[in-house]
C-alpha atoms as a PDB file:
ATOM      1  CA  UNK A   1     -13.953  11.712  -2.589  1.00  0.00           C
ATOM      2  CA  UNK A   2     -11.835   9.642  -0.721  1.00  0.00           C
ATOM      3  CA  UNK A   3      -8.202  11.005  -2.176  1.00  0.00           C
ATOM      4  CA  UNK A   4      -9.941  14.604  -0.362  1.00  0.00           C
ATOM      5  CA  UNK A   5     -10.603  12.762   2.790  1.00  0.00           C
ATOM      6  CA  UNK A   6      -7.437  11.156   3.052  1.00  0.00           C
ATOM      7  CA  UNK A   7      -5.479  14.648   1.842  1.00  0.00           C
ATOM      8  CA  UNK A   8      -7.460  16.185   4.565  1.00  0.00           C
ATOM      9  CA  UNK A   9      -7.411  14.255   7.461  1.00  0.00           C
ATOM     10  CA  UNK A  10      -3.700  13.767   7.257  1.00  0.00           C
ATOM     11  CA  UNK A  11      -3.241  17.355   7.346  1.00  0.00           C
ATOM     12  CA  UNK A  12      -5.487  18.185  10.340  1.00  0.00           C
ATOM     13  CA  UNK A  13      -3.493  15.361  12.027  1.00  0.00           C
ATOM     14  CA  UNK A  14      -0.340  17.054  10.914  1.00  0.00           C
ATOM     15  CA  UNK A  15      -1.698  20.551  11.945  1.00  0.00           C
ATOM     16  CA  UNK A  16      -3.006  19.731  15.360  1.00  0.00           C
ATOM     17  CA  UNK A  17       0.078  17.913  17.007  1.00  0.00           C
ATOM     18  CA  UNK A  18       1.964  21.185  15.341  1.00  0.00           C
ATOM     19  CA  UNK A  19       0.410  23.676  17.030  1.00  0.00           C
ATOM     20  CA  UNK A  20      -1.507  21.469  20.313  1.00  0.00           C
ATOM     21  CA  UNK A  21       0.171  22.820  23.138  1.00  0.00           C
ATOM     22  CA  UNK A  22       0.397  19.852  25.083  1.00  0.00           C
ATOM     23  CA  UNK A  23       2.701  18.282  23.008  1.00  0.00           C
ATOM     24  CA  UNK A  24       6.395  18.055  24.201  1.00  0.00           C
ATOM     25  CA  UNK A  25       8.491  19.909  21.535  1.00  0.00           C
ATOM     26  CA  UNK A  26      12.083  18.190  22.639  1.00  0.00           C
ATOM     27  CA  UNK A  27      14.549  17.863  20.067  1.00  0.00           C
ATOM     28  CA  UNK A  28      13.856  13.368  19.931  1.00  0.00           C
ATOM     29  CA  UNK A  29      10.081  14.057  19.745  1.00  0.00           C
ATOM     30  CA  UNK A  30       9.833  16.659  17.214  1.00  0.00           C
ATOM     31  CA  UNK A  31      12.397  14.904  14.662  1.00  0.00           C
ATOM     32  CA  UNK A  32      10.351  11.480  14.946  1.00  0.00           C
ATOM     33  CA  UNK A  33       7.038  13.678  14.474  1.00  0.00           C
ATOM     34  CA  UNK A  34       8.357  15.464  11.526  1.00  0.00           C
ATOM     35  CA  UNK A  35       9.446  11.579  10.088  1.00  0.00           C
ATOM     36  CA  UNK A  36       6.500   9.926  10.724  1.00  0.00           C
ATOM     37  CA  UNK A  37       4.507  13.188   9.514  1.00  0.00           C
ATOM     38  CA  UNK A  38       6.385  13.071   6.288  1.00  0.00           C
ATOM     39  CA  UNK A  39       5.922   9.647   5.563  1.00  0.00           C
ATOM     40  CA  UNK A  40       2.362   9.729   5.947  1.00  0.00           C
ATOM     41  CA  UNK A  41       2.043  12.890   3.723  1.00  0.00           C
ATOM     42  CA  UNK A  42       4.137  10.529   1.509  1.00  0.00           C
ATOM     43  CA  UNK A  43       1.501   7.729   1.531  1.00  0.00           C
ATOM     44  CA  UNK A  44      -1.483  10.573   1.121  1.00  0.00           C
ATOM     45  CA  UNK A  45       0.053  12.344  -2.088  1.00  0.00           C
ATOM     46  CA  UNK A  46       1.099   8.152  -3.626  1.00  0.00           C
ATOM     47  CA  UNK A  47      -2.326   7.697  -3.255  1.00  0.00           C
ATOM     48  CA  UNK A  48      -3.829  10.993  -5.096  1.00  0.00           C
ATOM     49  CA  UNK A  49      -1.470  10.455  -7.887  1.00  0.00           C
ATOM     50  CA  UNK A  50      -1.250   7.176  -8.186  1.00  0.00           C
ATOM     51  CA  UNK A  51      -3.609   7.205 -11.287  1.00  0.00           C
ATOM     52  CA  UNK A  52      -1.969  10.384 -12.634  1.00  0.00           C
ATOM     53  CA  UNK A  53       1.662   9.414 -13.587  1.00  0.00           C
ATOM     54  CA  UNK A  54       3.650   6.469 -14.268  1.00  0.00           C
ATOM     55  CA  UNK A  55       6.115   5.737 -11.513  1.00  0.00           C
ATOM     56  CA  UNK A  56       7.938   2.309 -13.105  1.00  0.00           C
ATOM     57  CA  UNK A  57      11.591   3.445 -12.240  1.00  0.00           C
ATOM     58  CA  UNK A  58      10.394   4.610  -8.640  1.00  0.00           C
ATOM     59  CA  UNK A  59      10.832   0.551  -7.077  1.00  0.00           C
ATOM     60  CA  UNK A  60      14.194  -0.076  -8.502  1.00  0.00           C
ATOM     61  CA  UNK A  61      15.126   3.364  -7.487  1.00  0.00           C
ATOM     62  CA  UNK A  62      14.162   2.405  -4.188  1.00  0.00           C
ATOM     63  CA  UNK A  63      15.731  -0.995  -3.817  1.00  0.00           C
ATOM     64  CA  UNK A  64      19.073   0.764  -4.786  1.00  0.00           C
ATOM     65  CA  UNK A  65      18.952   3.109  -2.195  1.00  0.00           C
ATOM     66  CA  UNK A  66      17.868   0.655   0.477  1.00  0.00           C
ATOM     67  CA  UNK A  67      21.267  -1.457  -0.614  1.00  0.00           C
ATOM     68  CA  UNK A  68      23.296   2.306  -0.233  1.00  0.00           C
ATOM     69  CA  UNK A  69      22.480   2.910   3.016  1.00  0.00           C
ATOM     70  CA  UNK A  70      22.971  -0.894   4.210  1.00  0.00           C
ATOM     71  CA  UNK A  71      26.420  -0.795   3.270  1.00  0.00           C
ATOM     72  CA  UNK A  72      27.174   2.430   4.641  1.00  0.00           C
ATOM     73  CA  UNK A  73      25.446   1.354   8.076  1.00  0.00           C
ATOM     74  CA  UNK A  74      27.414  -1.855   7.588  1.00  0.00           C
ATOM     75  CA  UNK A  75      30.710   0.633   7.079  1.00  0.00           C
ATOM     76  CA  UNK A  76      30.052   3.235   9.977  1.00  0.00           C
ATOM     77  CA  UNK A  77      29.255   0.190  12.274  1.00  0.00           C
ATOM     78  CA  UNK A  78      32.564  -1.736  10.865  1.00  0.00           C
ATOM     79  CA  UNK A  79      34.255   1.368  11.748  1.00  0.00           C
ATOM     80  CA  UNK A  80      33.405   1.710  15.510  1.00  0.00           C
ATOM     81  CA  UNK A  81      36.143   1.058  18.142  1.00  0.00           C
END
């Protein structure tokens, strides 16, 4: 019941600020929208599943990618004149 509920409310959240027409569809607002939207779609679907598979390899995989893209901020920001 509550996997539903979540599911649903972060797609009427997701649906709404889509298509509200108030909202200010500049380039900046839309790509942090579409992040944040993601990651909370990310959170909902974790959450359904979490009981269905086995996802062991998933925090190593992410601690290796968090180390990737430190040293290639480090390297674009070493690079800077």
């Amino acid at each position: 019941m509550v996997k539903e509920a979540a599911f649903k409310v972060a797609s009427f959240v997701f649906i709404y600020f889509l298509l509200s027409s108030n909202y200010d569809y500049s380039t900046e607002y839309l790509h942090m929208f579409i992040v944040i939207s993601l990651m909370f779609l990310g959170i909902a679907a974790g959450y359904c599943l979490r009981n269905l598979f086995s996802f062991t390899y998933i925090s190593k995989t992410i601690m290796i990618t968090i180390y990737l893209l430190l040293f290639f901020l480090g390297l674009d920001i070493g690079l800077n004149e």
